[in-house]
PDB file of N, CA and C in Angstrom:
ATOM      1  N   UNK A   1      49.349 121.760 141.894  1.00  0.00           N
ATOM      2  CA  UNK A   1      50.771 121.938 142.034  1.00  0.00           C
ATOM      3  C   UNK A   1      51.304 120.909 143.024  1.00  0.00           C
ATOM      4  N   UNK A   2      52.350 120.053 142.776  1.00  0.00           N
ATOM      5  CA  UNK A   2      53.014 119.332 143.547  1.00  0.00           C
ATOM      6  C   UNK A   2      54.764 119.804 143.750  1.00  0.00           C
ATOM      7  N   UNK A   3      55.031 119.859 144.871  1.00  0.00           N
ATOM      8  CA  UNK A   3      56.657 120.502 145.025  1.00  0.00           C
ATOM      9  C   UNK A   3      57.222 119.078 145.457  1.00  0.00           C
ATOM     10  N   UNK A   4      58.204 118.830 145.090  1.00  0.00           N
ATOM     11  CA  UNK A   4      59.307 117.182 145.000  1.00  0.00           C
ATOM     12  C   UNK A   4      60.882 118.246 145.128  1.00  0.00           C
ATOM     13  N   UNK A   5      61.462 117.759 146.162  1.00  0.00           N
ATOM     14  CA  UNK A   5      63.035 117.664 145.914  1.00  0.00           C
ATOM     15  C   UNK A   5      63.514 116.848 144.568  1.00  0.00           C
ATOM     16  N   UNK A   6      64.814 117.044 143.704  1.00  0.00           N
ATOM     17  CA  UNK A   6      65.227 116.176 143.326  1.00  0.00           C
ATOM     18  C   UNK A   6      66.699 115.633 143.865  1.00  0.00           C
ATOM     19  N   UNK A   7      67.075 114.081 143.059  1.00  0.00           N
ATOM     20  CA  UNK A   7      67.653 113.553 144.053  1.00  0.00           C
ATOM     21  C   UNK A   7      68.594 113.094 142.791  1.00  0.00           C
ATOM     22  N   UNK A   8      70.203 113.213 143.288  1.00  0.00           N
ATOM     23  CA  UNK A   8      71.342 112.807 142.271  1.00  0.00           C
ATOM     24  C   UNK A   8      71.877 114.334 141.604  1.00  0.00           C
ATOM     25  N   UNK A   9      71.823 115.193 142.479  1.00  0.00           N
ATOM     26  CA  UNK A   9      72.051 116.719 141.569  1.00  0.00           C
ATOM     27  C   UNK A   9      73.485 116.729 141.864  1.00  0.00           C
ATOM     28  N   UNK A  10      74.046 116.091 142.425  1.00  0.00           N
ATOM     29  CA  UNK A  10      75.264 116.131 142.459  1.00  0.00           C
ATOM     30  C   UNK A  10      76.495 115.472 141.022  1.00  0.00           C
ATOM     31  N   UNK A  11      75.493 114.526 140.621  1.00  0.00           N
ATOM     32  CA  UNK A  11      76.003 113.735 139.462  1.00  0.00           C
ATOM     33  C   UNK A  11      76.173 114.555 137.990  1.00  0.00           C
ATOM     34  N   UNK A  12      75.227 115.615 138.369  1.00  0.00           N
ATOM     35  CA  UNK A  12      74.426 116.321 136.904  1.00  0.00           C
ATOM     36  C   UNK A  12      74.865 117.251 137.024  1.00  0.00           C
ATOM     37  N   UNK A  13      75.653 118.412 137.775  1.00  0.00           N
ATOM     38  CA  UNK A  13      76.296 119.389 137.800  1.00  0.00           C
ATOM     39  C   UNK A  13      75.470 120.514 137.725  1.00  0.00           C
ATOM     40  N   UNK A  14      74.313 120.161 138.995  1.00  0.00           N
ATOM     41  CA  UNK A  14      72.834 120.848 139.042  1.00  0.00           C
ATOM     42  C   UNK A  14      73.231 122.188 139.369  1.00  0.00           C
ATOM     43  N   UNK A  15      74.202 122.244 140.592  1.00  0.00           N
ATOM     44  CA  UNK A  15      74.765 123.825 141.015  1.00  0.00           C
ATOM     45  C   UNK A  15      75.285 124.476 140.268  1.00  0.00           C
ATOM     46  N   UNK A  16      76.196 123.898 139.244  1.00  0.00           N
ATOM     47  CA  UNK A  16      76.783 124.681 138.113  1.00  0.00           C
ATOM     48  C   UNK A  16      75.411 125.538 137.433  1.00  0.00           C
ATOM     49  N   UNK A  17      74.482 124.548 136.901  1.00  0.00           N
ATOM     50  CA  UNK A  17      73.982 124.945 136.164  1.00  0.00           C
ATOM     51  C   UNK A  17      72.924 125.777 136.499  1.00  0.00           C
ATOM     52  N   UNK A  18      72.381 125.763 138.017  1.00  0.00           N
ATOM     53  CA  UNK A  18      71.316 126.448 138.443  1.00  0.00           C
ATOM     54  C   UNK A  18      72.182 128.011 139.069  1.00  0.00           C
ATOM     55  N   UNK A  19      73.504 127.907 138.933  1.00  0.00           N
ATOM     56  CA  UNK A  19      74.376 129.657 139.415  1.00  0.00           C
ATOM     57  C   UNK A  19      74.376 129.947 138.377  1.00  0.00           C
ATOM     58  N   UNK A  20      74.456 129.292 136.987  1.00  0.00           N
ATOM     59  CA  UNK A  20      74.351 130.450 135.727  1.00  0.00           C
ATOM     60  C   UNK A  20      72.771 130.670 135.324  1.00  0.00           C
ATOM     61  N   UNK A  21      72.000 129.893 135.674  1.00  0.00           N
ATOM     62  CA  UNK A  21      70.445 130.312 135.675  1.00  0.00           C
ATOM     63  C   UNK A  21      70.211 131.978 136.649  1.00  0.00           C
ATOM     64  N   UNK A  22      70.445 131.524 137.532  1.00  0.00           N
ATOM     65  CA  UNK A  22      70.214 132.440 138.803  1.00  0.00           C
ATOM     66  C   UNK A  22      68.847 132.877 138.618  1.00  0.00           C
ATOM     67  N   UNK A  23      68.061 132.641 138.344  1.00  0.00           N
ATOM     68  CA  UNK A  23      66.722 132.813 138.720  1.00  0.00           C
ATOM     69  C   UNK A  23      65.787 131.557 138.840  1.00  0.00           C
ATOM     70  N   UNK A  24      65.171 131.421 139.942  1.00  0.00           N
ATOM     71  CA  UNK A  24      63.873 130.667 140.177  1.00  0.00           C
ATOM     72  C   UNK A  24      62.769 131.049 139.281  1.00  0.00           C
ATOM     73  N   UNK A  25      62.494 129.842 139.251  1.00  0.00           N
ATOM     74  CA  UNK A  25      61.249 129.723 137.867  1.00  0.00           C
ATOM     75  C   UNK A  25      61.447 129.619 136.685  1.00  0.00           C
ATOM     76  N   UNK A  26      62.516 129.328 136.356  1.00  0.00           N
ATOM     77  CA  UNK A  26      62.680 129.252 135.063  1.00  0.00           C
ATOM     78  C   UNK A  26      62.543 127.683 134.538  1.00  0.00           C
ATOM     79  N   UNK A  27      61.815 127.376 133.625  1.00  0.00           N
ATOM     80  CA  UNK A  27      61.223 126.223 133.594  1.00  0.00           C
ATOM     81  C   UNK A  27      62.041 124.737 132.760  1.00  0.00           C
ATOM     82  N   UNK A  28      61.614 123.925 133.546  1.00  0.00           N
ATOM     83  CA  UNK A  28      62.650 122.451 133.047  1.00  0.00           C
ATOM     84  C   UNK A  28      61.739 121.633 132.490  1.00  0.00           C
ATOM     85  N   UNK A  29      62.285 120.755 131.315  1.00  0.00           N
ATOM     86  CA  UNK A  29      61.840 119.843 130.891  1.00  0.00           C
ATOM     87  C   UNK A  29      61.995 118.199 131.807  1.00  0.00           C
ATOM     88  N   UNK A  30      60.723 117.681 131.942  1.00  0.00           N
ATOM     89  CA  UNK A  30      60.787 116.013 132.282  1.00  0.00           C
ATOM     90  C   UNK A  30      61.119 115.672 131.106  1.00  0.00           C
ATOM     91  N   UNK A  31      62.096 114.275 131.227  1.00  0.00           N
ATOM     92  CA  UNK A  31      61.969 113.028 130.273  1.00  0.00           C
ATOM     93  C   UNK A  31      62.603 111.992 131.380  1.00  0.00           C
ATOM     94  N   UNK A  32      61.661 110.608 130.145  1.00  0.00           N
ATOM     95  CA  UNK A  32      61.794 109.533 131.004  1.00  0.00           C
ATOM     96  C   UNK A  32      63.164 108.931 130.712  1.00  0.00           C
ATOM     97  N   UNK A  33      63.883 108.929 131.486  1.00  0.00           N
ATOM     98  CA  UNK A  33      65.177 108.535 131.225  1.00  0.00           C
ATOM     99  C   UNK A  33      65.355 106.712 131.212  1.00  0.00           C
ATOM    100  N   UNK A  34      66.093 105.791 131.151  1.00  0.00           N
ATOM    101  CA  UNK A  34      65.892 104.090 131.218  1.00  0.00           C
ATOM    102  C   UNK A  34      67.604 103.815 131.295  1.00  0.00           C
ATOM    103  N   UNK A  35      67.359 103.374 132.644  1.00  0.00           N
ATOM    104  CA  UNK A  35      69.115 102.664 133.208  1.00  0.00           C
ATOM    105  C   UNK A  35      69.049 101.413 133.665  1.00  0.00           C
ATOM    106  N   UNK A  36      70.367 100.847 134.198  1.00  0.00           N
ATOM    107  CA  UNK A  36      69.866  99.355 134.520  1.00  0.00           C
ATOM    108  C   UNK A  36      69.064  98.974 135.573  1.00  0.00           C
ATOM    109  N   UNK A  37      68.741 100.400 136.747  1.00  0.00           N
ATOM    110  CA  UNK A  37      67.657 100.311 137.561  1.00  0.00           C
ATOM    111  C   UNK A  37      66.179 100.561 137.158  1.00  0.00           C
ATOM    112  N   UNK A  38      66.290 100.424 136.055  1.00  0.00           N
ATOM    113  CA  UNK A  38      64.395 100.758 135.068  1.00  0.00           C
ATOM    114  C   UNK A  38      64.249 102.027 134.854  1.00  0.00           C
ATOM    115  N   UNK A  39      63.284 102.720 134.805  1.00  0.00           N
ATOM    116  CA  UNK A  39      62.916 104.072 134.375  1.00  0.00           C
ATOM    117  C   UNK A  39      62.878 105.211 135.228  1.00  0.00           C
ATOM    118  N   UNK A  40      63.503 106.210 135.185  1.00  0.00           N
ATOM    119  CA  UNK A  40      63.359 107.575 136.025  1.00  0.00           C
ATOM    120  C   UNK A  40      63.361 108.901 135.465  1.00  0.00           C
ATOM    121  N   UNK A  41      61.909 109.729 135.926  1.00  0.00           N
ATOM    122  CA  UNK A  41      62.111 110.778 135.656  1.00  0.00           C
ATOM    123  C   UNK A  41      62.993 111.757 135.918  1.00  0.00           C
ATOM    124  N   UNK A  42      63.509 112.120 134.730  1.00  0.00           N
ATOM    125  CA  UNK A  42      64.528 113.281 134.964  1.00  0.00           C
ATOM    126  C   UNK A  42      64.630 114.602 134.655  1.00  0.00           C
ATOM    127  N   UNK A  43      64.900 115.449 135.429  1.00  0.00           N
ATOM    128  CA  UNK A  43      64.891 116.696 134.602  1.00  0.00           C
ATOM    129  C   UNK A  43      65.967 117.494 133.831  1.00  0.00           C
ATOM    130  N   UNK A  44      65.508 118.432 133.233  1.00  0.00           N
ATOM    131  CA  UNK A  44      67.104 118.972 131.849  1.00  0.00           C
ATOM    132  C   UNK A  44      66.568 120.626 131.721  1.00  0.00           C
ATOM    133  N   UNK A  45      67.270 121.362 131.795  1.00  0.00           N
ATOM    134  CA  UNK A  45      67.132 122.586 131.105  1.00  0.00           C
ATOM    135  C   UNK A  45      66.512 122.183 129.421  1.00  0.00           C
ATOM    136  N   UNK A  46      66.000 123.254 129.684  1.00  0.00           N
ATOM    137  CA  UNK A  46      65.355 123.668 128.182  1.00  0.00           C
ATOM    138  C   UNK A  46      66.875 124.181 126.671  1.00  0.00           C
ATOM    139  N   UNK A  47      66.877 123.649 126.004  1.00  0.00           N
ATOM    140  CA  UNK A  47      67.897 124.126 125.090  1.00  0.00           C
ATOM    141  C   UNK A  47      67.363 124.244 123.203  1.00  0.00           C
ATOM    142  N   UNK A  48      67.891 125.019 122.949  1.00  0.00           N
ATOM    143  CA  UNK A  48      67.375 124.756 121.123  1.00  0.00           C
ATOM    144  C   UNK A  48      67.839 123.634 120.505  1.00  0.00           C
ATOM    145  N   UNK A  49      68.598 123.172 121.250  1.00  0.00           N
ATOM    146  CA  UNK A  49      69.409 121.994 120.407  1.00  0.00           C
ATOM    147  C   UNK A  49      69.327 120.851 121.572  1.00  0.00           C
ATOM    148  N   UNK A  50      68.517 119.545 121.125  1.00  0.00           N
ATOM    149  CA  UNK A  50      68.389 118.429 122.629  1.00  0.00           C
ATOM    150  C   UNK A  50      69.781 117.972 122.880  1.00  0.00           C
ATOM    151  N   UNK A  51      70.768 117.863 122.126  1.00  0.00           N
ATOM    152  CA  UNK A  51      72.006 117.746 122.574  1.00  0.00           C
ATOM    153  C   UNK A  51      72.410 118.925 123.634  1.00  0.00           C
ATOM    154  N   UNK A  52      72.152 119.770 123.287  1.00  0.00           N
ATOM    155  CA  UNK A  52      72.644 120.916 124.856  1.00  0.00           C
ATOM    156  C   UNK A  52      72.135 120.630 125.793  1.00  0.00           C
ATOM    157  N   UNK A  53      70.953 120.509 126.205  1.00  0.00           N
ATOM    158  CA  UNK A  53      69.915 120.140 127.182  1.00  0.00           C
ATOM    159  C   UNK A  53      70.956 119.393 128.372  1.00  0.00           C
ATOM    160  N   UNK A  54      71.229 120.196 129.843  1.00  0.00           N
ATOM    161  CA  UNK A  54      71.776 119.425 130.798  1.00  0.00           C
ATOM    162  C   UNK A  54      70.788 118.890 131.631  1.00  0.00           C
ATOM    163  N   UNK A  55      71.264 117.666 132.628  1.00  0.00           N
ATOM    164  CA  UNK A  55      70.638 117.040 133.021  1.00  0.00           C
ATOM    165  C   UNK A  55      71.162 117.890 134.502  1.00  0.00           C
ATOM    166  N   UNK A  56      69.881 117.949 135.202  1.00  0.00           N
ATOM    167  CA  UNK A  56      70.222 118.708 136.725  1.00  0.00           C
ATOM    168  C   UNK A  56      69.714 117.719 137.855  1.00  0.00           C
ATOM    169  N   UNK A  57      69.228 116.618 137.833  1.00  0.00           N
ATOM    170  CA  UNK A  57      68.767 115.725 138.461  1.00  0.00           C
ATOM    171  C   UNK A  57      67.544 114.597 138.024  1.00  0.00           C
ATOM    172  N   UNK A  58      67.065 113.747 138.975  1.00  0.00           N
ATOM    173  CA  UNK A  58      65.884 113.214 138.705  1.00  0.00           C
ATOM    174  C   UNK A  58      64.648 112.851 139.959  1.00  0.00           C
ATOM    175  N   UNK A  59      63.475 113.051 139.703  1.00  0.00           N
ATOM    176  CA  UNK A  59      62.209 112.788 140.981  1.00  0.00           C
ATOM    177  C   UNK A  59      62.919 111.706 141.602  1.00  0.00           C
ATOM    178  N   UNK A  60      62.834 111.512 143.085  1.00  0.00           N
ATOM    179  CA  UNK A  60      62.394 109.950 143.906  1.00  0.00           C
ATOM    180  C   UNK A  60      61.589 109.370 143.175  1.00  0.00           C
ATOM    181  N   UNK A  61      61.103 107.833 143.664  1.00  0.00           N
ATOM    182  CA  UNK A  61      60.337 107.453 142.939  1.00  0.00           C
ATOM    183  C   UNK A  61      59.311 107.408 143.499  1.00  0.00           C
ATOM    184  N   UNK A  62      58.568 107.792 144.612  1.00  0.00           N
ATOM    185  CA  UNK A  62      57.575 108.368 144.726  1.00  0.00           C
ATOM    186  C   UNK A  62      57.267 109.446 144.272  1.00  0.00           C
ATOM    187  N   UNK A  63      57.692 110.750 144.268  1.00  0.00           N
ATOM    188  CA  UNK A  63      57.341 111.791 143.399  1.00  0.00           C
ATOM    189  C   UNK A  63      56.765 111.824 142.089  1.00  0.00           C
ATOM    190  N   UNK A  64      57.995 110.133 141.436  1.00  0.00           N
ATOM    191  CA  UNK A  64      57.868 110.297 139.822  1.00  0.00           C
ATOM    192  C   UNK A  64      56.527 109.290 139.391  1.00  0.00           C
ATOM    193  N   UNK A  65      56.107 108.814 139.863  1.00  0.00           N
ATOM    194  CA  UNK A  65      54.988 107.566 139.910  1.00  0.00           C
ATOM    195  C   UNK A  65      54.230 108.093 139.289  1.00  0.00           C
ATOM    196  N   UNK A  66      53.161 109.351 139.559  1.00  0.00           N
ATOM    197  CA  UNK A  66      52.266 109.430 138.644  1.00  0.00           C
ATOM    198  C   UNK A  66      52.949 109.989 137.014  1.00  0.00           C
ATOM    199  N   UNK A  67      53.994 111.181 137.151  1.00  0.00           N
ATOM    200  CA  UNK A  67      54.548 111.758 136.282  1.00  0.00           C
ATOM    201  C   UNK A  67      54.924 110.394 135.336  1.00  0.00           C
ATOM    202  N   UNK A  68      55.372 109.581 135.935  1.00  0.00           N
ATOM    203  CA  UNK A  68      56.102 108.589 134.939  1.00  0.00           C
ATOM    204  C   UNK A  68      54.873 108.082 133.983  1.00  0.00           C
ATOM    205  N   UNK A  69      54.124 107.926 134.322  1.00  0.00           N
ATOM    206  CA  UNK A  69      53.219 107.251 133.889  1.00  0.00           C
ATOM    207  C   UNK A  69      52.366 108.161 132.628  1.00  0.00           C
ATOM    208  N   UNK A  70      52.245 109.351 132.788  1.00  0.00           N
ATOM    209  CA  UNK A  70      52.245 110.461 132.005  1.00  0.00           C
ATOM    210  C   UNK A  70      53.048 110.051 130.409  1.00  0.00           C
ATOM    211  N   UNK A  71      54.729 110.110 131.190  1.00  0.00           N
ATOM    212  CA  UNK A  71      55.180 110.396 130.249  1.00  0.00           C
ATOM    213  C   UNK A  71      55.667 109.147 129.220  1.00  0.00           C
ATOM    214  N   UNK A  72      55.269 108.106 129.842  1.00  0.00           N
ATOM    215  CA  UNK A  72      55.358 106.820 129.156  1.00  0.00           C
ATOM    216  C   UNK A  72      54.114 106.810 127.897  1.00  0.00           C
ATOM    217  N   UNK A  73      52.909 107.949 128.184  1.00  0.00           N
ATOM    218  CA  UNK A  73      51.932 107.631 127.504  1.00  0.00           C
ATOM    219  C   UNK A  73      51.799 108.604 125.876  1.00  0.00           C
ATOM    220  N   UNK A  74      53.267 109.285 125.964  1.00  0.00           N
ATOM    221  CA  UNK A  74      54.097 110.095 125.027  1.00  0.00           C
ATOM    222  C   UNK A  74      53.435 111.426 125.297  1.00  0.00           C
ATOM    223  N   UNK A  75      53.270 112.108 126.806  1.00  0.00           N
ATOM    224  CA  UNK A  75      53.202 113.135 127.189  1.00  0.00           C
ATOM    225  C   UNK A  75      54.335 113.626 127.625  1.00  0.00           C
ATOM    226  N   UNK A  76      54.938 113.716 126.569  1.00  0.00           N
ATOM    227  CA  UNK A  76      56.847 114.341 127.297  1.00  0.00           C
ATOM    228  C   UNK A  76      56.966 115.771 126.751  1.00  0.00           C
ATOM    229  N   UNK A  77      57.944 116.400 126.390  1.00  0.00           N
ATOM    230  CA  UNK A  77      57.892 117.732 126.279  1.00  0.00           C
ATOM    231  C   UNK A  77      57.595 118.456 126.486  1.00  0.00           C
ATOM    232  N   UNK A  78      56.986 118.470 128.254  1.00  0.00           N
ATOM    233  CA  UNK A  78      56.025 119.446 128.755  1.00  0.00           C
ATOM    234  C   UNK A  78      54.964 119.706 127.989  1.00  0.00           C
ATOM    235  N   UNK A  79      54.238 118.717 127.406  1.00  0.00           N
ATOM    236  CA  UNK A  79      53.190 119.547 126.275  1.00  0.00           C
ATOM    237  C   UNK A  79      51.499 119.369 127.811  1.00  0.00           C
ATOM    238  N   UNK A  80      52.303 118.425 129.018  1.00  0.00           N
ATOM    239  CA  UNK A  80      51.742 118.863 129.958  1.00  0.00           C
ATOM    240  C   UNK A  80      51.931 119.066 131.197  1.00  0.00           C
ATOM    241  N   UNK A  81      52.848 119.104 131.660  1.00  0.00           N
ATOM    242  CA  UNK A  81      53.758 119.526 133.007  1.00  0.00           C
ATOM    243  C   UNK A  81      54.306 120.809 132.772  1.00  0.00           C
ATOM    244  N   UNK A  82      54.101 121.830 133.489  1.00  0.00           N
ATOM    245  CA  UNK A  82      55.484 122.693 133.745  1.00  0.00           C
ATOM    246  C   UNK A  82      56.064 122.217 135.205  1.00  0.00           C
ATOM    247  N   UNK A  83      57.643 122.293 135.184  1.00  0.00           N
ATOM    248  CA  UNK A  83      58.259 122.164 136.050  1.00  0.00           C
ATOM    249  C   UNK A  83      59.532 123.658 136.235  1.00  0.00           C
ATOM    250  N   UNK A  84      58.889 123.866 137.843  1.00  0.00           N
ATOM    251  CA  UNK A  84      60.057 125.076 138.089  1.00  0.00           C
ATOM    252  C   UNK A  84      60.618 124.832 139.296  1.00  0.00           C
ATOM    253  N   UNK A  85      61.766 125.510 139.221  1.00  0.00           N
ATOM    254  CA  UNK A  85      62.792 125.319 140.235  1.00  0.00           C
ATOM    255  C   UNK A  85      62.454 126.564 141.531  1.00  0.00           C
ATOM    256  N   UNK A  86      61.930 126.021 142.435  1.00  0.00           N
ATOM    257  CA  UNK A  86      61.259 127.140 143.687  1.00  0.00           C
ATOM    258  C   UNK A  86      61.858 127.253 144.939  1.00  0.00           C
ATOM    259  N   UNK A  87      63.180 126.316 144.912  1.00  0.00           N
ATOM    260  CA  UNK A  87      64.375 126.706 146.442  1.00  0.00           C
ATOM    261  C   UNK A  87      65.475 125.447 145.579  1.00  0.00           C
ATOM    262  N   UNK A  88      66.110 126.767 146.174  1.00  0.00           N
ATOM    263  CA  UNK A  88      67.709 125.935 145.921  1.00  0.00           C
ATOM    264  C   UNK A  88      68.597 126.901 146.908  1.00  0.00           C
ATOM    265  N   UNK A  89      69.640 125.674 147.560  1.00  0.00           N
ATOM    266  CA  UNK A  89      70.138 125.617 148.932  1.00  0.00           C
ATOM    267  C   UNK A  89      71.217 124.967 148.749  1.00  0.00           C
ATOM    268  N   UNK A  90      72.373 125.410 148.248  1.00  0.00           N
ATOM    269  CA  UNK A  90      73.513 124.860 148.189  1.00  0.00           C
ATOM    270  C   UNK A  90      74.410 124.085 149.031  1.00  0.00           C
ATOM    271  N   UNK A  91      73.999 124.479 150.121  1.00  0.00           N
ATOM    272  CA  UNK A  91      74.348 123.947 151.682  1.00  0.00           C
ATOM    273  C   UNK A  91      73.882 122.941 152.057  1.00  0.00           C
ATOM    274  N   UNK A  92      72.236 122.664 151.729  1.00  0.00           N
ATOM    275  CA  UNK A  92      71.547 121.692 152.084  1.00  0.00           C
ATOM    276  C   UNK A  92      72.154 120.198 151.804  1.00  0.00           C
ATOM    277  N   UNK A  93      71.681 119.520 152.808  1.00  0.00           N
ATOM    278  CA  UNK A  93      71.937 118.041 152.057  1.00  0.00           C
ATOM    279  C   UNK A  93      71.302 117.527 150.323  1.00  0.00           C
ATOM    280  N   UNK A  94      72.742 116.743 149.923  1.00  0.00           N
ATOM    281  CA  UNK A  94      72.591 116.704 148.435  1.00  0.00           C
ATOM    282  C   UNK A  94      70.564 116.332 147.815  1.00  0.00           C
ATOM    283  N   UNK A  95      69.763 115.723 148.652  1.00  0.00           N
ATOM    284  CA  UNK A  95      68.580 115.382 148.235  1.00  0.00           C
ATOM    285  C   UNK A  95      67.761 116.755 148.700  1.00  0.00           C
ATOM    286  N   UNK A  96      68.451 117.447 149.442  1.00  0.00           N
ATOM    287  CA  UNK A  96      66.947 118.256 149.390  1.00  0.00           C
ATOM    288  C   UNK A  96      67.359 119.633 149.591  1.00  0.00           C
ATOM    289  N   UNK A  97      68.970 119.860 148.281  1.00  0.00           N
ATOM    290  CA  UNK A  97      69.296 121.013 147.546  1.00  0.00           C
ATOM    291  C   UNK A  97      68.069 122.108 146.568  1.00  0.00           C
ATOM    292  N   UNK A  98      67.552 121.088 145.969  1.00  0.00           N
ATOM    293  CA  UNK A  98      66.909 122.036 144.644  1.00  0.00           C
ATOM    294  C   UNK A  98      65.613 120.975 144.757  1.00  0.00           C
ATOM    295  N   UNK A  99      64.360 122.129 145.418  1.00  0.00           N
ATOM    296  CA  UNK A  99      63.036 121.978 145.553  1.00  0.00           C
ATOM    297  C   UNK A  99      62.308 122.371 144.055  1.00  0.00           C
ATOM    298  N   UNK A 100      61.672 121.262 143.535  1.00  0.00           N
ATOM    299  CA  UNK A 100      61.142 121.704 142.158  1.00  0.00           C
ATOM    300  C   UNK A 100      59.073 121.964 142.248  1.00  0.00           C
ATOM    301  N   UNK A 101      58.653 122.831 141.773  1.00  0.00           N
ATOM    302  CA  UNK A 101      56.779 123.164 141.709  1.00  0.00           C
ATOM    303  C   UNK A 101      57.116 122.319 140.676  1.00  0.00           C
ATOM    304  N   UNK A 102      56.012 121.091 140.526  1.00  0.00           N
ATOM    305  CA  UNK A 102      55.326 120.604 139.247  1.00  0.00           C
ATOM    306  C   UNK A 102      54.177 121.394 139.319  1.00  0.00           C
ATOM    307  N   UNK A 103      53.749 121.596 138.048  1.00  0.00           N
ATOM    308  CA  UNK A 103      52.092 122.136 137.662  1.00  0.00           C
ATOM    309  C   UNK A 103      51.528 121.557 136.561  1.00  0.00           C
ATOM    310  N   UNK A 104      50.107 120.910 136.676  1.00  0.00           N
ATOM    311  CA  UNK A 104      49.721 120.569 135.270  1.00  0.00           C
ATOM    312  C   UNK A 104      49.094 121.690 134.378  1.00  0.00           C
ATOM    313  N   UNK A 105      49.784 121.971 133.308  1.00  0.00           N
ATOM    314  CA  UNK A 105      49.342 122.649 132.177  1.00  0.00           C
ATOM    315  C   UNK A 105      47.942 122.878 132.305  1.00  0.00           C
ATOM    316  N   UNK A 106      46.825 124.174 132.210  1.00  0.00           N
ATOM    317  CA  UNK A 106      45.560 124.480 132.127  1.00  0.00           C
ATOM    318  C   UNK A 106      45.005 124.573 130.694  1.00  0.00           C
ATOM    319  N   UNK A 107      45.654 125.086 129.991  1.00  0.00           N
ATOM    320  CA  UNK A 107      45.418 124.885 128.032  1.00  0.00           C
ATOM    321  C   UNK A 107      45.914 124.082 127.547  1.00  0.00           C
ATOM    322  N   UNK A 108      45.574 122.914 127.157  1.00  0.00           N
ATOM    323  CA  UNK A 108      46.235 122.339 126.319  1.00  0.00           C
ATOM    324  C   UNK A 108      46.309 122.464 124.734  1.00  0.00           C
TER     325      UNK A 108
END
């Protein structure tokens, strides 16, 4: 298990979306996102439809280094990460609002 703040939750309308969650642990999808600063992992609620899927932030790039590398290797869809949301602090400064557990998957 590795725990990472994420960073930019302000952009993604992370509080909105983590007060209608209201529960910790409920689990997010990584994908590798690509902007004009190169590649960053990001995270999204889970949705039935990938168009619904909001974006609630993305790793530092230390955090995302090994993950990225994962998911470049077309390990995306959590088919081996779970990621959960384990403190969120509305008050806190914007980077270290919403504390996320990575875990690597035990069954694959």
């Amino acid at each position: 298990m590795k725990e990472c703040y994420l960073e930019k939750t302000n952009q993604f309308q992370a509080l909105e979306v983590l007060k209608e969650i209201k529960e910790l642990g409920t689990n997010f999808l990584f994908k590798l996102d690509v902007n004009e600063d190169g590649k960053e992992v990001s995270l999204y609620t889970q949705a039935q439809n990938p168009e619904d899927a909001k974006k609630i932030g993305v790793l530092n790039k230390d955090d995302a280094i090994d993950i990225k590398k994962f998911l470049e290797a077309g390990w995306n869809d959590n088919k081996l990460f779970l990621c959960k949301v384990c403190r969120f602090d509305e008050k806190a400064d914007e980077n270290k609002r919403i504390s996320v557990a990575i875990y690597v998957k035990e069954n694959l």
